[in-house]
Protein backbone atom coordinates (compact mmCIF):
# COMPACT_ATOMS: atom_id res chain seq x y z
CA UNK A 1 -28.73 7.58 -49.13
CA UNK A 2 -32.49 6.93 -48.33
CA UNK A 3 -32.46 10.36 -46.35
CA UNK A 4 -30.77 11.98 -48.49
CA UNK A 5 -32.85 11.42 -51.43
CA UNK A 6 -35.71 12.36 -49.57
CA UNK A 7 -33.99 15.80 -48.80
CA UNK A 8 -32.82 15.96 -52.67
CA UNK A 9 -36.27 16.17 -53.32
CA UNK A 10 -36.98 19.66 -51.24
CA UNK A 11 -34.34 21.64 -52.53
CA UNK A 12 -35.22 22.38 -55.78
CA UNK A 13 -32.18 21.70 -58.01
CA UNK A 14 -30.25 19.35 -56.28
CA UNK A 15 -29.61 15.78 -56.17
CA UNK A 16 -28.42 12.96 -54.04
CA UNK A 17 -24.83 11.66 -54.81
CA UNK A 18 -22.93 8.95 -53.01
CA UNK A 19 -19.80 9.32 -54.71
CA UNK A 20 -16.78 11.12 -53.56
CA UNK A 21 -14.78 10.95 -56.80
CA UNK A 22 -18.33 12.36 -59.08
CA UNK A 23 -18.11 15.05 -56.58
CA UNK A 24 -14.40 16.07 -56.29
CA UNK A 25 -14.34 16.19 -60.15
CA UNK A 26 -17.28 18.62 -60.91
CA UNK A 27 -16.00 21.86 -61.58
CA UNK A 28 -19.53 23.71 -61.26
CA UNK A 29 -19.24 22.35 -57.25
CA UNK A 30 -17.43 25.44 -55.93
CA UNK A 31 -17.88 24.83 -52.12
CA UNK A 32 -18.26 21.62 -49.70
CA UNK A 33 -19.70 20.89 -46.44
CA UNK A 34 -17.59 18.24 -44.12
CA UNK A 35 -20.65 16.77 -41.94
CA UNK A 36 -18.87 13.25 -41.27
CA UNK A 37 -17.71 11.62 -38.17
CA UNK A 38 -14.29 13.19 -36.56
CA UNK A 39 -11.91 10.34 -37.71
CA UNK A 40 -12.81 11.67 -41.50
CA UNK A 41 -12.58 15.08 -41.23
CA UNK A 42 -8.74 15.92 -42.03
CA UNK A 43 -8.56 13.05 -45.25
CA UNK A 44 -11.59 14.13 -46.55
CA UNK A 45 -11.12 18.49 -45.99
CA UNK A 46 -7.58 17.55 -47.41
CA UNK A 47 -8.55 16.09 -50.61
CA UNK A 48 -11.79 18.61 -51.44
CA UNK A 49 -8.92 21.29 -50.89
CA UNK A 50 -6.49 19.62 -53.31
CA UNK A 51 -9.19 19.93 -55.77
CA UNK A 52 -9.46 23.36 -55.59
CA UNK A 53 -12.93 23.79 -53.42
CA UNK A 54 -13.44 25.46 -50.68
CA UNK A 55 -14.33 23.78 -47.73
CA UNK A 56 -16.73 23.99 -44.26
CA UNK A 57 -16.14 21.54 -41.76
CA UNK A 58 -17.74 20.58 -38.90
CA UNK A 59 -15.89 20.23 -35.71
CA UNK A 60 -13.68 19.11 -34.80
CA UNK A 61 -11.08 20.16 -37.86
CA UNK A 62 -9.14 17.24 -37.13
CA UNK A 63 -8.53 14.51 -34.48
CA UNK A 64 -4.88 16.13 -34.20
CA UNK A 65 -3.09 19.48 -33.86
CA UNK A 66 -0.52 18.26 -36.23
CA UNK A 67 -3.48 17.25 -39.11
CA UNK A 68 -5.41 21.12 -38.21
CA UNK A 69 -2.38 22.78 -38.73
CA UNK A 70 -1.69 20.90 -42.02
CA UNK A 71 -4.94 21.76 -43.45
CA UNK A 72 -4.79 25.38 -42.78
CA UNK A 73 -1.10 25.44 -44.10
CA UNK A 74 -2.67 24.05 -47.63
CA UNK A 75 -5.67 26.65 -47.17
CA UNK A 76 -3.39 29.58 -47.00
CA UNK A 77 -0.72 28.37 -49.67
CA UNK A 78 -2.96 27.39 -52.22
CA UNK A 79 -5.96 30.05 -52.13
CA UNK A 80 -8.42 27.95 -50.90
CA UNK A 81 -10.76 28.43 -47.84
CA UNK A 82 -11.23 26.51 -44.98
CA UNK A 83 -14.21 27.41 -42.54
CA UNK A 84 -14.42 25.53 -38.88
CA UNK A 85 -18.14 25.51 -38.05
CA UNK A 86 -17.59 28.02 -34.91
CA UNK A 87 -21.73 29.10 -35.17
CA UNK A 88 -21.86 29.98 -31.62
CA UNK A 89 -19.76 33.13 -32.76
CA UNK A 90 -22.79 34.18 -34.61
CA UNK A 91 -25.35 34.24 -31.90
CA UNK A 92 -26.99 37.62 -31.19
CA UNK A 93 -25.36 38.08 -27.19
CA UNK A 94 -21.87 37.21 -28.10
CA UNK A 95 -22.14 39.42 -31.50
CA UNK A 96 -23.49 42.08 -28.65
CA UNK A 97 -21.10 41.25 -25.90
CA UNK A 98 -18.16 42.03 -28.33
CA UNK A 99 -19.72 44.90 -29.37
CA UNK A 100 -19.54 46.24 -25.73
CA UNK A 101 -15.89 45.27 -25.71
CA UNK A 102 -15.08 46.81 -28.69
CA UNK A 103 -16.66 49.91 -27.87
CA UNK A 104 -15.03 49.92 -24.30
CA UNK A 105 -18.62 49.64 -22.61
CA UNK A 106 -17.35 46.67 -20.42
CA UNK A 107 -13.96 47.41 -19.12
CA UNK A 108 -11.54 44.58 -18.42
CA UNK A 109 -12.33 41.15 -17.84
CA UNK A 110 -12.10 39.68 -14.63
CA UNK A 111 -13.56 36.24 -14.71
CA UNK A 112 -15.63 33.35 -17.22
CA UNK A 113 -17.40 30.55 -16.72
CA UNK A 114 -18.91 28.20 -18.80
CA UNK A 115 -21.51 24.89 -18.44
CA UNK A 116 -22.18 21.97 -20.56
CA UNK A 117 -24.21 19.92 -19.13
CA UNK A 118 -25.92 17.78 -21.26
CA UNK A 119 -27.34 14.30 -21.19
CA UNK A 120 -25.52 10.96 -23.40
CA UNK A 121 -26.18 7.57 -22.61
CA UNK A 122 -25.88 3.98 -23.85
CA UNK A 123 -27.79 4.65 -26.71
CA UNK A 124 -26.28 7.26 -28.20
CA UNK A 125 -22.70 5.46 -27.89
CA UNK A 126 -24.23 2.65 -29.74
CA UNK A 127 -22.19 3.94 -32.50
CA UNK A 128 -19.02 2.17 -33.09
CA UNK A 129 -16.81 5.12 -33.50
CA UNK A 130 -18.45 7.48 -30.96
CA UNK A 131 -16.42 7.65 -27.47
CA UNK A 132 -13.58 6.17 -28.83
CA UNK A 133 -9.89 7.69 -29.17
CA UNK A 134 -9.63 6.46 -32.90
CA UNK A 135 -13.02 7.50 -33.84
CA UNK A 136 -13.61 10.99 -32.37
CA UNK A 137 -9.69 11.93 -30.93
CA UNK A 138 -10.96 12.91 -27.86
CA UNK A 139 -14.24 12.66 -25.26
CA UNK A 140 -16.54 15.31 -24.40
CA UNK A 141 -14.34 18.38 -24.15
CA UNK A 142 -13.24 18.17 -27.95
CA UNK A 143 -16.72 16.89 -29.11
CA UNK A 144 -19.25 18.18 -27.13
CA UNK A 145 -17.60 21.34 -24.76
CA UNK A 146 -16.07 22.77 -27.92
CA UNK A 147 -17.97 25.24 -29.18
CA UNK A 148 -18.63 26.85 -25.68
CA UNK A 149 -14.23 26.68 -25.35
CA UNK A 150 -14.09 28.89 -28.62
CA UNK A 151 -16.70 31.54 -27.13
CA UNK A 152 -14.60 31.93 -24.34
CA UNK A 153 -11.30 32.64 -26.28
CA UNK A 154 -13.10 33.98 -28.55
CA UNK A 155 -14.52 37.00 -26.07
CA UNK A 156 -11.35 36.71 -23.86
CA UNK A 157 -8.17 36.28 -26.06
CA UNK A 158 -5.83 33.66 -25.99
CA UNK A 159 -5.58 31.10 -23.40
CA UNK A 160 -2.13 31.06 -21.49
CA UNK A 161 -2.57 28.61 -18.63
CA UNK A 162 -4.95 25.39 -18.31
CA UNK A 163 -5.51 22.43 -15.40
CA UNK A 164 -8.02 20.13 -15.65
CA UNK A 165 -9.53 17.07 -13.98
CA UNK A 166 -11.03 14.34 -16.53
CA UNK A 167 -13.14 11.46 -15.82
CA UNK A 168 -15.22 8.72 -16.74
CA UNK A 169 -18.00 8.83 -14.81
CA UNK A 170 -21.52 8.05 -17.18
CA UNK A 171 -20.83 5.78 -19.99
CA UNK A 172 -18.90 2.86 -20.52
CA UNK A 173 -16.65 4.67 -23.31
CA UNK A 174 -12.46 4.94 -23.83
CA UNK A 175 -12.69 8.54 -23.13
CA UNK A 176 -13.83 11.19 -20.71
CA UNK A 177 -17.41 12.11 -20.47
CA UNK A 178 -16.90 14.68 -17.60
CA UNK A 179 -14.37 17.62 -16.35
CA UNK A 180 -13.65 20.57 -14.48
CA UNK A 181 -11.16 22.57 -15.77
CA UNK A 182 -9.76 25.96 -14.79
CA UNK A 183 -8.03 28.77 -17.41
CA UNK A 184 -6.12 31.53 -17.76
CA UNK A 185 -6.85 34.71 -19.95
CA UNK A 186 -3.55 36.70 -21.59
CA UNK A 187 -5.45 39.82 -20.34
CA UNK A 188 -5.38 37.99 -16.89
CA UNK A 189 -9.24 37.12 -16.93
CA UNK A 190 -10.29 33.73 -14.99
CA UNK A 191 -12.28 31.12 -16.42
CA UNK A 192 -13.89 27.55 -15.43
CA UNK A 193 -15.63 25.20 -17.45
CA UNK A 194 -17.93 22.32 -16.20
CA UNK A 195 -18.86 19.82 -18.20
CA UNK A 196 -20.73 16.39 -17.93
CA UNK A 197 -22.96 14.24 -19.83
CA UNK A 198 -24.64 12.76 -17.23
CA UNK A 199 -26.85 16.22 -16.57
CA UNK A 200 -31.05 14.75 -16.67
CA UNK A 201 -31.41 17.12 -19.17
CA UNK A 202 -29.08 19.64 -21.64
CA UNK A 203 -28.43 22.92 -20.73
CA UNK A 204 -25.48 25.54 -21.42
CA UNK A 205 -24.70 28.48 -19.91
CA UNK A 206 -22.33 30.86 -19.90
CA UNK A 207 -21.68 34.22 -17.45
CA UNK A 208 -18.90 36.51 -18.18
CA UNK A 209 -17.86 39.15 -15.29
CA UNK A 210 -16.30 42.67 -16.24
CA UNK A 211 -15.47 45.32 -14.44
CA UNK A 212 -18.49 47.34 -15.50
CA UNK A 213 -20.76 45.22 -16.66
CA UNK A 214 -21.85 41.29 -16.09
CA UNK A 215 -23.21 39.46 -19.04
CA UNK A 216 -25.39 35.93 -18.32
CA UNK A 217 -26.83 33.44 -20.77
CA UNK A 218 -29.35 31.26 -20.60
CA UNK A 219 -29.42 27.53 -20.78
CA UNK A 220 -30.38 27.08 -24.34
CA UNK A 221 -28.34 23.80 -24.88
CA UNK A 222 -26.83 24.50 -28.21
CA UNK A 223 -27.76 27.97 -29.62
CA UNK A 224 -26.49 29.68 -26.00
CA UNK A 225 -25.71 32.65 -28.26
CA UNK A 226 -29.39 33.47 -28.56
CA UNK A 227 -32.13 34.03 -26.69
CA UNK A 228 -32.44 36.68 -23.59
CA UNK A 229 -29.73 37.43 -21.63
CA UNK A 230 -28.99 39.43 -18.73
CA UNK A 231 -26.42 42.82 -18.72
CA UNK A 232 -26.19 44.07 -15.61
CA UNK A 233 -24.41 47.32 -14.54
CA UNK A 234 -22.10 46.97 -12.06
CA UNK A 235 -23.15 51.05 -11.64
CA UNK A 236 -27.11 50.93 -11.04
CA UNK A 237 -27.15 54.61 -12.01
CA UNK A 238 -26.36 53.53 -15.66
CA UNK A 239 -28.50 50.02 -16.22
CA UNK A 240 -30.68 52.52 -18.30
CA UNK A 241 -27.98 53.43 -20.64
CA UNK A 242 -26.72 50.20 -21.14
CA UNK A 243 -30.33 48.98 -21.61
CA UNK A 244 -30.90 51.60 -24.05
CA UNK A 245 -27.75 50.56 -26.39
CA UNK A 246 -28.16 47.18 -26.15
CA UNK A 247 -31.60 47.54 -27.31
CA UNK A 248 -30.70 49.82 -29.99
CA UNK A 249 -27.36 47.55 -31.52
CA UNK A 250 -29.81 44.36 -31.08
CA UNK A 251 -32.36 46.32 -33.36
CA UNK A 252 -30.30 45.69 -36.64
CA UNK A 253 -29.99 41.66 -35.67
CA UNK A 254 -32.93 40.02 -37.54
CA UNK A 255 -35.10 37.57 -34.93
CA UNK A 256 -34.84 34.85 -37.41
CA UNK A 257 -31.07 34.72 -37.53
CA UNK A 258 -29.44 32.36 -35.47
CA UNK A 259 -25.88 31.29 -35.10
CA UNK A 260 -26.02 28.68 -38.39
CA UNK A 261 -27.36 31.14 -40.55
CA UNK A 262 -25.39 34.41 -39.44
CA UNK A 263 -22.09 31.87 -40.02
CA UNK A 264 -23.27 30.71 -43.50
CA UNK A 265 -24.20 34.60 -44.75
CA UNK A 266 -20.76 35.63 -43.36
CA UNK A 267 -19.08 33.02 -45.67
CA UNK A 268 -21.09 33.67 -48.52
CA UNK A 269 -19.63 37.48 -47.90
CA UNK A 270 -16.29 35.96 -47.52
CA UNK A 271 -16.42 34.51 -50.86
């Protein structure tokens, strides 16, 4: 509570409150956000929803399919509205890479691929619910790789095929804390993802191939989304006009709006 009071104090009308029952009960609290360990996610979403508030959770939305799909069930039946924190969606490049898709700039998809590479060690598993099956539900493709995953079905569709190869190779934790996995597109697209936490530093990256156009991040760690990246014409004779509208869409994307707060102002539209 210590930070939190501290924060209370910033925000002009707001306080600290460690009580779940004060909270579920106040009828002027409209909307919550779920920032509490994995193993919490679904009991806590589920009740706030029962109560009739909306609710933002962080990833991910549960430690089971079977617990996600209940949630949304209640969402839909009961006119309430659950929002997975997805913020990478948000990012300036992949708001501009689908607008190139949707306006037929980059032609099919023909392959993906996607790093997280970040660095975890023993201190940051000095948590007693953090690498753990019970705790989190999974290792560092649910937890840490997840948010680059949704970018890439989120630009490329669904997800028909996957193969994978998991290990434990940095930590001393129940699950995996590296993989290489390899995906198919519905559209036919191919994608790989890499992921460790054993990288000296954190970087993501992502580079998506079309048959007109290739699009390449940067390594920005968590806002990938943002930043410069590179859009390449397959066609030199027409990097020009694909320089010119990208620089013209990116022109109504304020500099100061990253991921987090393009996701917040779109549910603040929603509602």
């Amino acid at each position: 509570m210590k930070k939190a009071n501290i924060l209370s104090k910033q925000i002009p009308e707001s306080k600290a409150i460690d009580n779940f029952d004060f909270i579920l009960k106040d009828k002027e609290i409209d909307i919550v956000d779920i920032c509490l360990p994995p193993y919490m996610h679904f009991s806590t979403a589920l009740k706030f929803l029962k109560s009739g508030k909306h609710v933002i959770c962080e990833k991910p939305l549960s430690t089971s399919v079977k617990e996600a799909e209940e949630l949304i069930d209640y969402s839909n039946k009961n006119k309430v509205n659950l929002y997975p924190v997805f913020q990478y969606r948000y990012g300036k490049n992949i708001k501009t890479l689908k607008y190139l898709i949707n306006e037929n700039i980059t032609g099919i998809p023909i392959k993906a691929s996607s790093e997280v590479h970040w660095k975890r060690d023993e201190k940051y598993y000095n948590v007693s619910w953090r690498g753990t099956w019970k705790g989190e539900g999974g290792g560092v493709i649910l937890i840490h790789a997840i948010h680059s995953h949704d970018i890439l079905s989120f630009v490329l569709g669904d997800i028909v095929s996957v193969s994978a190869n998991l290990a434990t190779l940095v930590n001393d934790i129940e699950t995996e804390d590296s993989a290489s996995i390899i995906m198919s597109a519905k559209n036919g697209a191919l994608i790989s993802s890499s992921i460790t936490l054993g990288a000296a530093s954190n970087t993501s990256r992502f580079k998506f191939i079309f048959k007109n156009i290739t699009a390449e991040s940067g390594n920005n760690p968590y806002n990938p989304g943002e930043g410069d990246w590179a859009y390449i014409a397959r066609d030199n004779s027409k990097q020009n006009e694909l320089d010119k509208l990208i620089k013209d869409y990116q022109k109504n994307i304020f500099s100061d709006q990253d991921g987090f707060t393009n996701f917040f102002t779109e549910i603040a539209n929603h509602l």
